[in-house]
C-alpha atoms as a PDB file:
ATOM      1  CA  UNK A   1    -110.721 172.475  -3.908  1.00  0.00           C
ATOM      2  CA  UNK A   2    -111.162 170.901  -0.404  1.00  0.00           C
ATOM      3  CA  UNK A   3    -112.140 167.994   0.902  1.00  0.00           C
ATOM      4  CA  UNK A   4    -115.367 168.645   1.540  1.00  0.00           C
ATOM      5  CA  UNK A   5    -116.037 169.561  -2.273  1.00  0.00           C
ATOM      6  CA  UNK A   6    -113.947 166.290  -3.968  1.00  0.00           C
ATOM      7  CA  UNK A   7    -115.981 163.520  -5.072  1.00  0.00           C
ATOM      8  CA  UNK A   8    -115.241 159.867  -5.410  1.00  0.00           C
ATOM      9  CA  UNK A   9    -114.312 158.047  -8.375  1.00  0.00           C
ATOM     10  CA  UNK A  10    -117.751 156.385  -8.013  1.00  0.00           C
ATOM     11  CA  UNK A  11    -119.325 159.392  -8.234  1.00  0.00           C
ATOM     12  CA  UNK A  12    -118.053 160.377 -11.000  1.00  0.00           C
ATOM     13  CA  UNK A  13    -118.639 157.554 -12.727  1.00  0.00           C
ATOM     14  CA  UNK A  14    -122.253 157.858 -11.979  1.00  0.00           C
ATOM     15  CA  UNK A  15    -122.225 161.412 -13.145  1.00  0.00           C
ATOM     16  CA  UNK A  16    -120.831 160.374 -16.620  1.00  0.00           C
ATOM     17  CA  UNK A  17    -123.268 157.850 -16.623  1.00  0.00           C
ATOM     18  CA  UNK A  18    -126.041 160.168 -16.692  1.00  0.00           C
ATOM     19  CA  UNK A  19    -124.285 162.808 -18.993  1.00  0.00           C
ATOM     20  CA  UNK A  20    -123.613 160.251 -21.695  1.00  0.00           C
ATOM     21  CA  UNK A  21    -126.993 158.611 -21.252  1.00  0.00           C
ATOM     22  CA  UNK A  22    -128.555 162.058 -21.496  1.00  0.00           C
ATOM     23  CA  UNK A  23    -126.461 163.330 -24.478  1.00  0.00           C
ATOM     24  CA  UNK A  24    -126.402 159.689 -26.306  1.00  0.00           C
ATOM     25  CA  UNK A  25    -130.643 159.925 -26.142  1.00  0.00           C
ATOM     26  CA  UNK A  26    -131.817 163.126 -26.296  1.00  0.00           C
ATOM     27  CA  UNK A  27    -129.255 164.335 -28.760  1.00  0.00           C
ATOM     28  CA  UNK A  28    -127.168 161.750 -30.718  1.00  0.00           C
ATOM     29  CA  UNK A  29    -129.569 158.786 -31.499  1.00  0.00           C
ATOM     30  CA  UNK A  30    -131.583 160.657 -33.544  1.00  0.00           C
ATOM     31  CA  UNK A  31    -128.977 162.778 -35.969  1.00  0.00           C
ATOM     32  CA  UNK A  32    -127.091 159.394 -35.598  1.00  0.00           C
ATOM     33  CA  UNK A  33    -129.462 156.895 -37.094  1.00  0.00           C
ATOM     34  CA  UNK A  34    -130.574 159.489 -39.952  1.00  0.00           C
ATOM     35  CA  UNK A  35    -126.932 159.559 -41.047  1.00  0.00           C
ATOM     36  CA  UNK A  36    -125.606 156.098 -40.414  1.00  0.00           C
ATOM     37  CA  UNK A  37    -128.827 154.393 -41.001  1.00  0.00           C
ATOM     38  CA  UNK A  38    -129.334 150.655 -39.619  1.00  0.00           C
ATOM     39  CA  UNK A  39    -125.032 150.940 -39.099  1.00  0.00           C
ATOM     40  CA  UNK A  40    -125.365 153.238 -35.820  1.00  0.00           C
ATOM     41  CA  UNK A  41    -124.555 150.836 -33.823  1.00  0.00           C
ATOM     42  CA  UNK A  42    -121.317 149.871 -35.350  1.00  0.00           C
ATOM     43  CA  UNK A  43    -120.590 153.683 -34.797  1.00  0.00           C
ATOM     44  CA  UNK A  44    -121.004 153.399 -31.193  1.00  0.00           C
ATOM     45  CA  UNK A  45    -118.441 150.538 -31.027  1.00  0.00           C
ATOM     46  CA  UNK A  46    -116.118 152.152 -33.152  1.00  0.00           C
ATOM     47  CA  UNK A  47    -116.572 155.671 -30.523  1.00  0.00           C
ATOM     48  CA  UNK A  48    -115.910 152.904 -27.718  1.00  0.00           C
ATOM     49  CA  UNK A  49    -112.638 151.868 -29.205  1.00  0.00           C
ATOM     50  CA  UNK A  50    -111.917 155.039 -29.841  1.00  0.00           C
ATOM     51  CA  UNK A  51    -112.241 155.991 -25.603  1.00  0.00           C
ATOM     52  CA  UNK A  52    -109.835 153.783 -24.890  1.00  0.00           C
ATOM     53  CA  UNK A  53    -107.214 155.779 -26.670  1.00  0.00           C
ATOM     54  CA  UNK A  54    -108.678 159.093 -25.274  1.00  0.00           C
ATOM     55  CA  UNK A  55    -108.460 157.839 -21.621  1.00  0.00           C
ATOM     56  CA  UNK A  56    -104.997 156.678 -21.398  1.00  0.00           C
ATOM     57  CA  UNK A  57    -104.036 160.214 -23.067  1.00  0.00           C
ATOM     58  CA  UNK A  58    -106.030 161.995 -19.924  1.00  0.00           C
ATOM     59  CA  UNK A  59    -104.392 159.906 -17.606  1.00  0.00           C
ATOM     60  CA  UNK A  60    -101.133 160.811 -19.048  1.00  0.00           C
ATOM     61  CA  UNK A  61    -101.541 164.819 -19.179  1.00  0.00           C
ATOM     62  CA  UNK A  62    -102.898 164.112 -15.530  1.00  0.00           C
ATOM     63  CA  UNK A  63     -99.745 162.656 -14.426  1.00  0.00           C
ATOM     64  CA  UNK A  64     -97.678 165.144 -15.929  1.00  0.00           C
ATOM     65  CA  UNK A  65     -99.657 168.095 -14.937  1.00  0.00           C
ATOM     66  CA  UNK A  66     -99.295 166.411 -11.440  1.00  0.00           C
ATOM     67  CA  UNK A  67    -103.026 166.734 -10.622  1.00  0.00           C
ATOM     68  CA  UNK A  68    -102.994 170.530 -10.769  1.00  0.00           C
ATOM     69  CA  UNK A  69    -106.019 171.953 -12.520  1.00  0.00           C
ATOM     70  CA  UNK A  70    -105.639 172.378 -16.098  1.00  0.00           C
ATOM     71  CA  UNK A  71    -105.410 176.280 -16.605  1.00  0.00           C
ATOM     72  CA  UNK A  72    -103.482 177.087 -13.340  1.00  0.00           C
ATOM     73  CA  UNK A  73    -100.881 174.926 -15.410  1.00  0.00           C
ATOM     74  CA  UNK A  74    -101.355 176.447 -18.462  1.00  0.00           C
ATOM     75  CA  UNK A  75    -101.256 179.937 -16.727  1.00  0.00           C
ATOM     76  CA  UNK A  76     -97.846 179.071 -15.041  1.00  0.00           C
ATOM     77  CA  UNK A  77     -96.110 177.431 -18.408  1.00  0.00           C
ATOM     78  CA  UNK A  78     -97.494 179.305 -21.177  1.00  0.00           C
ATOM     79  CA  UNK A  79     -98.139 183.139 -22.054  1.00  0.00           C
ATOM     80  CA  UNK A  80    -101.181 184.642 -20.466  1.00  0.00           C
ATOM     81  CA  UNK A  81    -103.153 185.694 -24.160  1.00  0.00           C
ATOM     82  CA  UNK A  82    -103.196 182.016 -25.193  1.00  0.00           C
ATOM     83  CA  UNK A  83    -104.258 180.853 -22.102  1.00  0.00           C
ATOM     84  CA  UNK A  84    -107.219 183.442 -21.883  1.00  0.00           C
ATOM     85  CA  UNK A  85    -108.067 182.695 -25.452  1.00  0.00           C
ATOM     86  CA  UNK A  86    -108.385 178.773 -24.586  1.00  0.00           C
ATOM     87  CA  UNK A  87    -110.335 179.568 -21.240  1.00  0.00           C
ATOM     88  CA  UNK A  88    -112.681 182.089 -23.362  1.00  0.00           C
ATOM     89  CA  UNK A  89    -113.329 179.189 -25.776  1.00  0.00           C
ATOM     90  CA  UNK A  90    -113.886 176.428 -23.399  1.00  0.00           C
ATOM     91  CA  UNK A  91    -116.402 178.719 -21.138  1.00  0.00           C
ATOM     92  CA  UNK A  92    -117.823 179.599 -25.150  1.00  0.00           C
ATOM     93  CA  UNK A  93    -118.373 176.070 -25.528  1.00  0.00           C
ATOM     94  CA  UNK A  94    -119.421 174.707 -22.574  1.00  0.00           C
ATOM     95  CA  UNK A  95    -121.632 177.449 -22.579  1.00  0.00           C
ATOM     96  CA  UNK A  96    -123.167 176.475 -25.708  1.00  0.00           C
ATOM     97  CA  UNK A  97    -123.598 173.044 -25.169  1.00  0.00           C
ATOM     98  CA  UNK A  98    -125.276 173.936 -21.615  1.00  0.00           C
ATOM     99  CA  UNK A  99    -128.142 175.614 -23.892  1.00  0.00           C
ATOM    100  CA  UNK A 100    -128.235 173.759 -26.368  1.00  0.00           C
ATOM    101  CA  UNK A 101    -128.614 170.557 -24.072  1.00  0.00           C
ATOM    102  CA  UNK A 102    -131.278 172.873 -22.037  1.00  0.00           C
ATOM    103  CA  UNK A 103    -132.844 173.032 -25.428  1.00  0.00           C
ATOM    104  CA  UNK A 104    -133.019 169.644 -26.601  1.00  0.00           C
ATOM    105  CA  UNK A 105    -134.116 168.498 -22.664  1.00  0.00           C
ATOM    106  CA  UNK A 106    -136.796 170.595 -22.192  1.00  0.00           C
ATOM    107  CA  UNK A 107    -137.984 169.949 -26.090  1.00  0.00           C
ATOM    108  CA  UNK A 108    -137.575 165.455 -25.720  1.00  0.00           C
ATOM    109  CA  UNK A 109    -139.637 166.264 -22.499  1.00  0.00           C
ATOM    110  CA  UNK A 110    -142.375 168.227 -23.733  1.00  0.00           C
ATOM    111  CA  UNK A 111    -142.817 166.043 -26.768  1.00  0.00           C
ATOM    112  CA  UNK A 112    -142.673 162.576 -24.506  1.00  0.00           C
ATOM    113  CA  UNK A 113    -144.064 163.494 -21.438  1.00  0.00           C
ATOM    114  CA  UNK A 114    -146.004 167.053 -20.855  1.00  0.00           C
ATOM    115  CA  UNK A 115    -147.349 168.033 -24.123  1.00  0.00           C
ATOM    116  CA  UNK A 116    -149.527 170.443 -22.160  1.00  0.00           C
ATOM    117  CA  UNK A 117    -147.099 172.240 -20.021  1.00  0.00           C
ATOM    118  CA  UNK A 118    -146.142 175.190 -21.730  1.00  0.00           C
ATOM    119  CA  UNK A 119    -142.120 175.084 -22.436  1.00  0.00           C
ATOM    120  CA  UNK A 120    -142.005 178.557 -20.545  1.00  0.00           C
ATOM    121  CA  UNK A 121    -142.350 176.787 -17.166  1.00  0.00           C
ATOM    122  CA  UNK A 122    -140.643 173.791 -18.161  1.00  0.00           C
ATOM    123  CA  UNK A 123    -137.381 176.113 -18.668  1.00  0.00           C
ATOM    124  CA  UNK A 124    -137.630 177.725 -15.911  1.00  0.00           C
ATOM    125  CA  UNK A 125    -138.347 174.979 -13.530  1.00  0.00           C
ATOM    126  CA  UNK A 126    -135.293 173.240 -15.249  1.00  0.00           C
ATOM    127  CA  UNK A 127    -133.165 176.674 -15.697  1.00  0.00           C
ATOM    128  CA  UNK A 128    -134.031 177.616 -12.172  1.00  0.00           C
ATOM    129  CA  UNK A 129    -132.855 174.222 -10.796  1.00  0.00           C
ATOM    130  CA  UNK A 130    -129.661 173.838 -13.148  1.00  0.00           C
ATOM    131  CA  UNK A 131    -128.493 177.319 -11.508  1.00  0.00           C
ATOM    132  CA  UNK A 132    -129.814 176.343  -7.986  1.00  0.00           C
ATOM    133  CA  UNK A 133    -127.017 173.336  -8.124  1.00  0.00           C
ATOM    134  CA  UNK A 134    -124.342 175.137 -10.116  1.00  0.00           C
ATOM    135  CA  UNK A 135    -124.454 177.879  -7.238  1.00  0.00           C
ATOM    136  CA  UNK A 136    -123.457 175.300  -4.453  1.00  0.00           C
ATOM    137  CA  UNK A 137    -121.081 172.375  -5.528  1.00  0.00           C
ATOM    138  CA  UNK A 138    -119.971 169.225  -6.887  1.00  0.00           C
ATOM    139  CA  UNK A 139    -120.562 167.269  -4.096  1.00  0.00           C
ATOM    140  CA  UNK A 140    -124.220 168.540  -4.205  1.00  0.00           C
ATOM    141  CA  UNK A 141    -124.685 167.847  -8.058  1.00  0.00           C
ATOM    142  CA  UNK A 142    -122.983 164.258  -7.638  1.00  0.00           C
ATOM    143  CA  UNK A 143    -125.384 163.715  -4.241  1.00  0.00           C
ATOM    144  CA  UNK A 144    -128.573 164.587  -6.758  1.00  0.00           C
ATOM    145  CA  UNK A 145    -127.397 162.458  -9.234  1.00  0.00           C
ATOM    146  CA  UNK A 146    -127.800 159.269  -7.424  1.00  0.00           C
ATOM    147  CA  UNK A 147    -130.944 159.442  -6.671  1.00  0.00           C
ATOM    148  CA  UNK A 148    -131.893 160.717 -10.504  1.00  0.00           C
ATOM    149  CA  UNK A 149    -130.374 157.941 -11.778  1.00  0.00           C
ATOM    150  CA  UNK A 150    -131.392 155.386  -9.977  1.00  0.00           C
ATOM    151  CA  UNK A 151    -134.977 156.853 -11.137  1.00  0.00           C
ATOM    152  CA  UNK A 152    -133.353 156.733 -14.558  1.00  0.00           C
ATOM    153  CA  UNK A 153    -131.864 152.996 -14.333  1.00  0.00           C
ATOM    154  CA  UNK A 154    -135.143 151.475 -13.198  1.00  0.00           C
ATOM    155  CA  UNK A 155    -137.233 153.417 -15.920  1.00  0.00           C
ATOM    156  CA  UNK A 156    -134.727 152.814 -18.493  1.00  0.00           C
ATOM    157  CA  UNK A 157    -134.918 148.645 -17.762  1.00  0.00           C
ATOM    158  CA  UNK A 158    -138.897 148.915 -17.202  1.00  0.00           C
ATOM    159  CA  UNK A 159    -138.919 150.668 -20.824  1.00  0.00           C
ATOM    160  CA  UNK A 160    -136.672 147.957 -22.240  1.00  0.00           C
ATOM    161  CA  UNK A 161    -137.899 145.203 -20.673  1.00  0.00           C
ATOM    162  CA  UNK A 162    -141.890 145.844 -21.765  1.00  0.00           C
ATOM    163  CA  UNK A 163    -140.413 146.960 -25.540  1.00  0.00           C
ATOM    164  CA  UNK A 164    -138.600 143.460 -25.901  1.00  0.00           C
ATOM    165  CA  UNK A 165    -141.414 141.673 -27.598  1.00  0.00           C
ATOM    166  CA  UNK A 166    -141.538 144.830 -30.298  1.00  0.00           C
ATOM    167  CA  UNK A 167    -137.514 144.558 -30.600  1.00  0.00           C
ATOM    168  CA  UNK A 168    -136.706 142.570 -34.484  1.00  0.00           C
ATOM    169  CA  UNK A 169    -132.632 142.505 -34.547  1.00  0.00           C
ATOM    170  CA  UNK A 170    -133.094 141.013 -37.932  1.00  0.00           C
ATOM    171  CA  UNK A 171    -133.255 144.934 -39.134  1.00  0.00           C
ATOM    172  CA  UNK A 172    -129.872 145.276 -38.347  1.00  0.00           C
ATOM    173  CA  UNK A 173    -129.004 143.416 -41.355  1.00  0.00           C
ATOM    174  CA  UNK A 174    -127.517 143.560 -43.978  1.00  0.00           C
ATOM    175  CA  UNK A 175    -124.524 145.249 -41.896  1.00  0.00           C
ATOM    176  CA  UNK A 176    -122.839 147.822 -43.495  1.00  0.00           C
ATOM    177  CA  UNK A 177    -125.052 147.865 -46.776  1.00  0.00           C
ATOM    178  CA  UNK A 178    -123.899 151.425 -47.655  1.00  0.00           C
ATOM    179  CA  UNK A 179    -120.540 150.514 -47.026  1.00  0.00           C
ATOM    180  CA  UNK A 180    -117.772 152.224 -44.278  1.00  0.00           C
ATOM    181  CA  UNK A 181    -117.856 155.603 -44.673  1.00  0.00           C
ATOM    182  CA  UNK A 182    -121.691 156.813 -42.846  1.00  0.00           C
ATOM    183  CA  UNK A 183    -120.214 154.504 -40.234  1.00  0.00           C
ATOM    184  CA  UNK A 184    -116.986 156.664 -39.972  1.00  0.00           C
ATOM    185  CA  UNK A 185    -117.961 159.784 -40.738  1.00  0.00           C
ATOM    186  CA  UNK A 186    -120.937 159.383 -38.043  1.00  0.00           C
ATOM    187  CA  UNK A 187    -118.065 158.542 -35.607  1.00  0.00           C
ATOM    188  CA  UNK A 188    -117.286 162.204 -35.255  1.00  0.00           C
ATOM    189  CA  UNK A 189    -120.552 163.060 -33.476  1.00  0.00           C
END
């Protein structure tokens, strides 16, 4: 990768900050509270602790890998068919969750903002733009990002600051009234 096509640590941090608010609300809240109930949020505490195991553990195959990108390693220190396999199941996956994500998107935004707009036009608009960005490069993506989520940030306190008056925290109680284990097993979402 050159120069030109690296990214900041900033941006990246901005780009996780829109995947994980985009996965966390359009496709975890809602599987999330019908499983762990009025506990979900102790599952999302528990996930938190849990990241700052995972980190440290990317850091550390980072240091030993030396930077280098993941399957050029692999390709250079382990046999060619398990390293194919691996890259076939990551694309496989990522893959999936690219639709699946397309999916749920285009669905949350039908159903909250154009009920009219027939989904047809809503996936290709999005499809056609998703492609448009994945054809050029990070640095593009990461550019777009900023100003979508500053869009998102300011809608996202405007929605939370006119909801206050309907919040009641006293639902959150009685905590853990069906004891650990939704809260655990939820933690694997």
């Amino acid at each position: 990768m050159n120069k030109s096509d690296s990214i900041s640590v900033f941006q990246l941090i901005l780009l996780s900050m829109t995947f994980i608010g985009l996965k966390t609300h359009v496709m975890l809240i809602s599987p999330l509270i019908k499983t762990a109930g009025r506990d979900a949020w102790i599952t999302v505490l528990l996930t938190c602790l849990l990241t700052l195991i995972w980190v440290p553990l990317l850091v550390y195959v980072n240091k030993k890998t030396k930077g280098e990108h993941l399957f050029q390693w692999m390709k250079k220190h382990m046999n060619k068919p398990f390293t194919n396999v691996v890259i076939f199941f990551t694309i496989a996956y990522l893959t999936i969750m690219e639709i699946v994500t397309l999916r749920e998107t285009i669905t949350w935004i039908n159903i909250i903002f154009l009920q009219r707009t027939p989904l047809i036009i809503l996936v290709l608009l999005f499809g056609f733009t998703c492609c448009l960005l994945a054809a050029t490069s990070i640095r593009t993506i990461s550019i777009v990002n900023v100003f979508l989520l500053f869009f998102i940030v300011l809608l996202g306190f405007f929605v939370s600051f006119t909801n206050f008056q309907f919040k009641d925290y006293s639902l959150l109680q009685p905590v853990l009234e069906n004891g650990y284990f939704p809260v655990i097993k939820r933690n694997f979402f």
